[in-house]
Protein backbone atom coordinates (compact mmCIF):
# COMPACT_ATOMS: atom_id res chain seq x y z
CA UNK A 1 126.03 100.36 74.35
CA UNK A 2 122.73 99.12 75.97
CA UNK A 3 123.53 98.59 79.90
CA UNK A 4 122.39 95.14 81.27
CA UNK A 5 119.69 94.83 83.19
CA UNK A 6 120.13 93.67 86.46
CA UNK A 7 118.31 92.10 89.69
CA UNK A 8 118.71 90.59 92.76
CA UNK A 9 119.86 87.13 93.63
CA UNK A 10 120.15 87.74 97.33
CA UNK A 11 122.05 90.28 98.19
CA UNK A 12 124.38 90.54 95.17
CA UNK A 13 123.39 92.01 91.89
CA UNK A 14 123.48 90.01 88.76
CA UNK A 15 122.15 90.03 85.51
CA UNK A 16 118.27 89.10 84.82
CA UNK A 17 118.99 86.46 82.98
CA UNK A 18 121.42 84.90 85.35
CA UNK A 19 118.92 84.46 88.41
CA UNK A 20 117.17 81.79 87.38
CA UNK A 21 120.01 79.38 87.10
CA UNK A 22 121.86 80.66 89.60
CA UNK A 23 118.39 80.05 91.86
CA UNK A 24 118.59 76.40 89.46
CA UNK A 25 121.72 75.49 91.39
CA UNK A 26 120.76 76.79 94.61
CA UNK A 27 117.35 73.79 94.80
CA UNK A 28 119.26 71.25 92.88
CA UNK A 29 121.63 71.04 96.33
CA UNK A 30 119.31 71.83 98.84
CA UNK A 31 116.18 69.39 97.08
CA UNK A 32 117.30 65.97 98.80
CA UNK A 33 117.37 67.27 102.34
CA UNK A 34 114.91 70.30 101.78
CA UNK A 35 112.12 68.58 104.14
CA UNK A 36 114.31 67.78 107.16
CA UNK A 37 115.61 71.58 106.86
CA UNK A 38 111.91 72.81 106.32
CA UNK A 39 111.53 71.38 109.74
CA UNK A 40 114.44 72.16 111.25
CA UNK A 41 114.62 76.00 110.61
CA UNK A 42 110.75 76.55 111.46
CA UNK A 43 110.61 73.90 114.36
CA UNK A 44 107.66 71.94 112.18
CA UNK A 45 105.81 75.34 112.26
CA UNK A 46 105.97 75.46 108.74
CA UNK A 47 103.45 72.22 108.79
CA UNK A 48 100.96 74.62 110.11
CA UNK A 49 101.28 77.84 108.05
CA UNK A 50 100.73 75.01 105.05
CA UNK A 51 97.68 73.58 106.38
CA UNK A 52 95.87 77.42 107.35
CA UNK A 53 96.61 77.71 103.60
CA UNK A 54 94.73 74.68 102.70
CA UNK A 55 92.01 75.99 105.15
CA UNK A 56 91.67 78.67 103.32
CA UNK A 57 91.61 77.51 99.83
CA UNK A 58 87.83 76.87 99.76
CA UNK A 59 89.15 74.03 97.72
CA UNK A 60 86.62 71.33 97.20
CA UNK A 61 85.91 67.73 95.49
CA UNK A 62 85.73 68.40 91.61
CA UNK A 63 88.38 71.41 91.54
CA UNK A 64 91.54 72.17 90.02
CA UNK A 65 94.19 73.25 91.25
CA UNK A 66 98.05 74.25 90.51
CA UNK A 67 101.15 74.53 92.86
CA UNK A 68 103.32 76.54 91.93
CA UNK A 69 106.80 75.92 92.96
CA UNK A 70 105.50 73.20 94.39
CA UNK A 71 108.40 71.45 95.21
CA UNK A 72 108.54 68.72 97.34
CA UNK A 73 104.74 68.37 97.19
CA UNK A 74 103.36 69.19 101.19
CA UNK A 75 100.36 71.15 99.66
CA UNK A 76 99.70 68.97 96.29
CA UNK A 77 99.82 65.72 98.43
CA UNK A 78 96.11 67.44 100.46
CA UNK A 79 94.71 69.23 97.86
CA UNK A 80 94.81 65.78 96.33
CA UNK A 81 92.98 64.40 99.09
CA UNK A 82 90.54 67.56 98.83
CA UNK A 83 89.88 67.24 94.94
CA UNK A 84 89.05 63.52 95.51
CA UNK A 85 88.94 60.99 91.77
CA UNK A 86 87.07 64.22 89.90
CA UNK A 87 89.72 67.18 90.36
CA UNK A 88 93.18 67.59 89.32
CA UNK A 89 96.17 69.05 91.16
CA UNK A 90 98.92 70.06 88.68
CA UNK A 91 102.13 70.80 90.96
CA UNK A 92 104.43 73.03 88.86
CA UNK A 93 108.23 73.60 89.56
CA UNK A 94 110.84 75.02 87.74
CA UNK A 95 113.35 73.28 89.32
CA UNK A 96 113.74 69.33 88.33
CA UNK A 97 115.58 67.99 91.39
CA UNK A 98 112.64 69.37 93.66
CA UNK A 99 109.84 67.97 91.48
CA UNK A 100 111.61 64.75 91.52
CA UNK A 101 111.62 64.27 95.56
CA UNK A 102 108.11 65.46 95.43
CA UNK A 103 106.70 63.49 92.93
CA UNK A 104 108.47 60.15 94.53
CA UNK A 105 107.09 61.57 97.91
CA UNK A 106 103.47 61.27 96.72
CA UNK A 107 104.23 58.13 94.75
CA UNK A 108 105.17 56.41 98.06
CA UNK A 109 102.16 57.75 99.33
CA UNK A 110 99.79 56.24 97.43
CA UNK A 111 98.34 59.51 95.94
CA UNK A 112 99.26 60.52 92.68
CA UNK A 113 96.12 59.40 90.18
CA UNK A 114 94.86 63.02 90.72
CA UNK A 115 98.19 64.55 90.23
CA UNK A 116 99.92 66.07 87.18
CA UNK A 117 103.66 66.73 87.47
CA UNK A 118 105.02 69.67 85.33
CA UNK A 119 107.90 71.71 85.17
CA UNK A 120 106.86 74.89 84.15
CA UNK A 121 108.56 78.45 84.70
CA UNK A 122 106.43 80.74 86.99
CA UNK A 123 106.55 83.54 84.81
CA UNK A 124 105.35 81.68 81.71
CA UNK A 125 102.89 79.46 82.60
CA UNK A 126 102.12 76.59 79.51
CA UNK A 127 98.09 76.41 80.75
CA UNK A 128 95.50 77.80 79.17
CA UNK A 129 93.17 80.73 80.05
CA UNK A 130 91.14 80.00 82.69
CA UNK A 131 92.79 76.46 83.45
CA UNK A 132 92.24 76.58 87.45
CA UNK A 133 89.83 77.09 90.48
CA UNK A 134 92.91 77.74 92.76
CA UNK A 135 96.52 78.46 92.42
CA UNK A 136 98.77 78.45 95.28
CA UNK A 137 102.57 79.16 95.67
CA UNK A 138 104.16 78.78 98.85
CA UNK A 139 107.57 79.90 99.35
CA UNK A 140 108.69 80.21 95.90
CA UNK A 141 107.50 83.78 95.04
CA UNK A 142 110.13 85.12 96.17
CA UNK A 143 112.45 83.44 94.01
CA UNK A 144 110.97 84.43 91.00
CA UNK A 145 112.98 86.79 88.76
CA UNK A 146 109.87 88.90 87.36
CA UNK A 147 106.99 88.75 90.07
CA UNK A 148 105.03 91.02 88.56
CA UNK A 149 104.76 88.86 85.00
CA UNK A 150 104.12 85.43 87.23
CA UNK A 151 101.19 87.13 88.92
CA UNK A 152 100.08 88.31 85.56
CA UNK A 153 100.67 84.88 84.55
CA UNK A 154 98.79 83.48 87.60
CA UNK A 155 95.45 85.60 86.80
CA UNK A 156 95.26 84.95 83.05
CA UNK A 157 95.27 81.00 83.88
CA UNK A 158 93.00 81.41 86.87
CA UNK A 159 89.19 80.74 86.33
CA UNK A 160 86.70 83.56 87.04
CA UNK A 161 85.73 83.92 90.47
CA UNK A 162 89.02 81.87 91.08
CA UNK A 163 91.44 82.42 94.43
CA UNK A 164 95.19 83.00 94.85
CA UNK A 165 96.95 82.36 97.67
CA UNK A 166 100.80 83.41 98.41
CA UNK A 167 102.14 82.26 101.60
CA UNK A 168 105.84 83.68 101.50
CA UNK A 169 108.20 84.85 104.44
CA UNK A 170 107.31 88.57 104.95
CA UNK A 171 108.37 91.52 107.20
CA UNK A 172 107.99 90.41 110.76
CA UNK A 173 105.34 93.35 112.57
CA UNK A 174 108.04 93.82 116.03
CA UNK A 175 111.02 95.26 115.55
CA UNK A 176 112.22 93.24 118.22
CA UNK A 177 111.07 90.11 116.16
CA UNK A 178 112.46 91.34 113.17
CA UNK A 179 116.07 91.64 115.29
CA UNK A 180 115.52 88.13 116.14
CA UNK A 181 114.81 86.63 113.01
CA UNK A 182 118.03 88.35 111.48
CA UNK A 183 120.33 86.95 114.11
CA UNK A 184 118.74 83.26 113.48
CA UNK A 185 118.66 83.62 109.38
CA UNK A 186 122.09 85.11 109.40
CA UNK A 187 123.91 83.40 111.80
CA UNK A 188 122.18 80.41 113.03
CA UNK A 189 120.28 79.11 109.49
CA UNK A 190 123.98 79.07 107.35
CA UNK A 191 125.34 76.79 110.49
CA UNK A 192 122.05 74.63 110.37
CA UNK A 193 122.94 73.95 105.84
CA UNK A 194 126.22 73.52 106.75
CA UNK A 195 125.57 70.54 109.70
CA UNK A 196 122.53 69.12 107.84
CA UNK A 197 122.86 69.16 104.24
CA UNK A 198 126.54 70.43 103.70
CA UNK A 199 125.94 73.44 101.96
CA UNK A 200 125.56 76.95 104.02
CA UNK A 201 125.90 79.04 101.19
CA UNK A 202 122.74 77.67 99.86
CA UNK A 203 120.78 78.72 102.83
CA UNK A 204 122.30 81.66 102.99
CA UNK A 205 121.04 83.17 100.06
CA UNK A 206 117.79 81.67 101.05
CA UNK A 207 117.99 84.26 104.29
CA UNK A 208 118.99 86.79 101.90
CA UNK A 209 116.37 86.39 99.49
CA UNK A 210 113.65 86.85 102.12
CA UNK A 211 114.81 90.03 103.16
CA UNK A 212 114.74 90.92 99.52
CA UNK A 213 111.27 90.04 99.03
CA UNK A 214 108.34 92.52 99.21
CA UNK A 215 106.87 93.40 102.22
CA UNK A 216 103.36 92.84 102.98
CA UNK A 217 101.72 96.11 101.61
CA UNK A 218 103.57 95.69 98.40
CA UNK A 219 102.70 92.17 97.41
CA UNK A 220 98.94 93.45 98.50
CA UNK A 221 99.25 96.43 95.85
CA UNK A 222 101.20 94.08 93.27
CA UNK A 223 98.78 91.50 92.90
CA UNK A 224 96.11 93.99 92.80
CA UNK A 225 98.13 95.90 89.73
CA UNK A 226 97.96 92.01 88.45
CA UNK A 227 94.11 92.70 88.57
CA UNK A 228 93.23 90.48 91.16
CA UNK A 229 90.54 91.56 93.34
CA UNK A 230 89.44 91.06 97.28
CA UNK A 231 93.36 91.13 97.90
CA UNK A 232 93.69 90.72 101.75
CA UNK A 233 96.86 89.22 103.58
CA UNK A 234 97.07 87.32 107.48
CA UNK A 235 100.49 87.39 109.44
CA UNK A 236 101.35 84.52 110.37
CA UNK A 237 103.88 83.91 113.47
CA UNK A 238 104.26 87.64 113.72
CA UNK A 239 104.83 88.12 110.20
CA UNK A 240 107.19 86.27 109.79
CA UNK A 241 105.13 84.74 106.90
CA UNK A 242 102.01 86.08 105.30
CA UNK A 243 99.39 84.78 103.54
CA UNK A 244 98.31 87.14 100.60
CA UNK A 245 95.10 85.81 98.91
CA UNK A 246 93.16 87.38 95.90
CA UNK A 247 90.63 86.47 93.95
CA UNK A 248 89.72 86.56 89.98
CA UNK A 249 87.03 88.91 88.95
């Protein structure tokens, strides 16, 4: 008998083809009150770490660009600012409930001609080869099943000469920092889903899955085995997040 494969959703251990519905349920509860808990568990900070990854985008008018997992649409709403009437932002998400907040979000705002709303599994991108200038993916990376096929994924739709960037919770560079940060994801951030949006268990598997996630070093040498080149990362906050970029040869 051929044993199942397995991986991790959280801390528990479930079959690979599980994850990403189990992952399905966890954004369809969290998706109408995901921006007031984005702001609540990083104090707004998380506004920043967004906008350093615009910064360093080296996006410009013309361009296009795809979001992966991009959710509620925080980056997609300035790159479509950045791209101006002659570039496109495609923001991708897997999950329908989040694409739905974010595309009404930047339909209130008045700034969806330039914007393309797809949902589209990270691993198995529907663009063609050398589809983008940029592709970003913040804080979704993590929940992706197979990384290493949605970075393969990433490069083969990427243009030459085209950038990456990963922003993702990482391993924070203190130990002291990292004690911290457990005692606030594991007992303060389950309290916080449970007040604001009803649901603790929901955020905490989102603690869980960041402590599953690969540290800095190993997203650097992953996305280089995905044969990106120039692959650098910044800690931001400590390292609490990182910012991995890479660029197509």
């Amino acid at each position: 008998m051929t044993e199942k494969k397995t991986t991790h959703f959280g801390f528990t251990e479930v079959p690979v083809e599980e994850k990403a519905g189990k992952v399905a349920q966890v954004f369809h509860s969290v998706a109408a009150r995901y921006d007031i808990m984005n702001d609540l568990m990083s104090g707004g900070v998380h506004r920043l770490w967004k906008r350093y990854t615009i910064e360093m985008s080296g996006v410009r008018p013309g361009n296009s660009v795809l979001d992966i997992a991009g959710g509620t649409g925080d980056l997609a709403a300035k790159f479509s600012r950045l791209v101006g009437d002659s570039g496109l932002v495609v923001l991708a998400d897997i999950n329908e409930s989040m694409m739905r907040v974010g595309r009404d979000k930047l339909l209130d705002l008045g700034i969806a001609s330039n914007v393309r709303f797809i949902q589209a599994d990270a691993q198995q991108l529907p663009f063609a080869d050398n589809s983008f200038d940029c592709i970003t993916i913040a804080f979704g990376l993590r929940n992706v099943t197979d990384k290493d096929m949605a970075l393969s994924a990433m490069h083969r739709a990427l243009r030459p000469g085209g950038r990456l960037l990963v922003l993702e919770f990482s391993k924070p560079a203190s130990p002291l920092l990292e004690k911290v940060y457990d005692t606030y994801s594991f007992a303060i951030l389950p309290r916080l889903g449970q007040v604001v949006a009803n649901d603790p268990d929901s955020y905490r598997y989102l603690a869980e899955s960041i402590r599953m996630h690969p540290d800095q070093e190993t997203l650097k040498s992953m996305m280089q085995q995905a044969g990106f080149a120039n692959c650098q990362y910044q800690n931001l906050t400590g390292g609490i997040v990182a910012l991995h970029k890479g660029i197509k040869p």
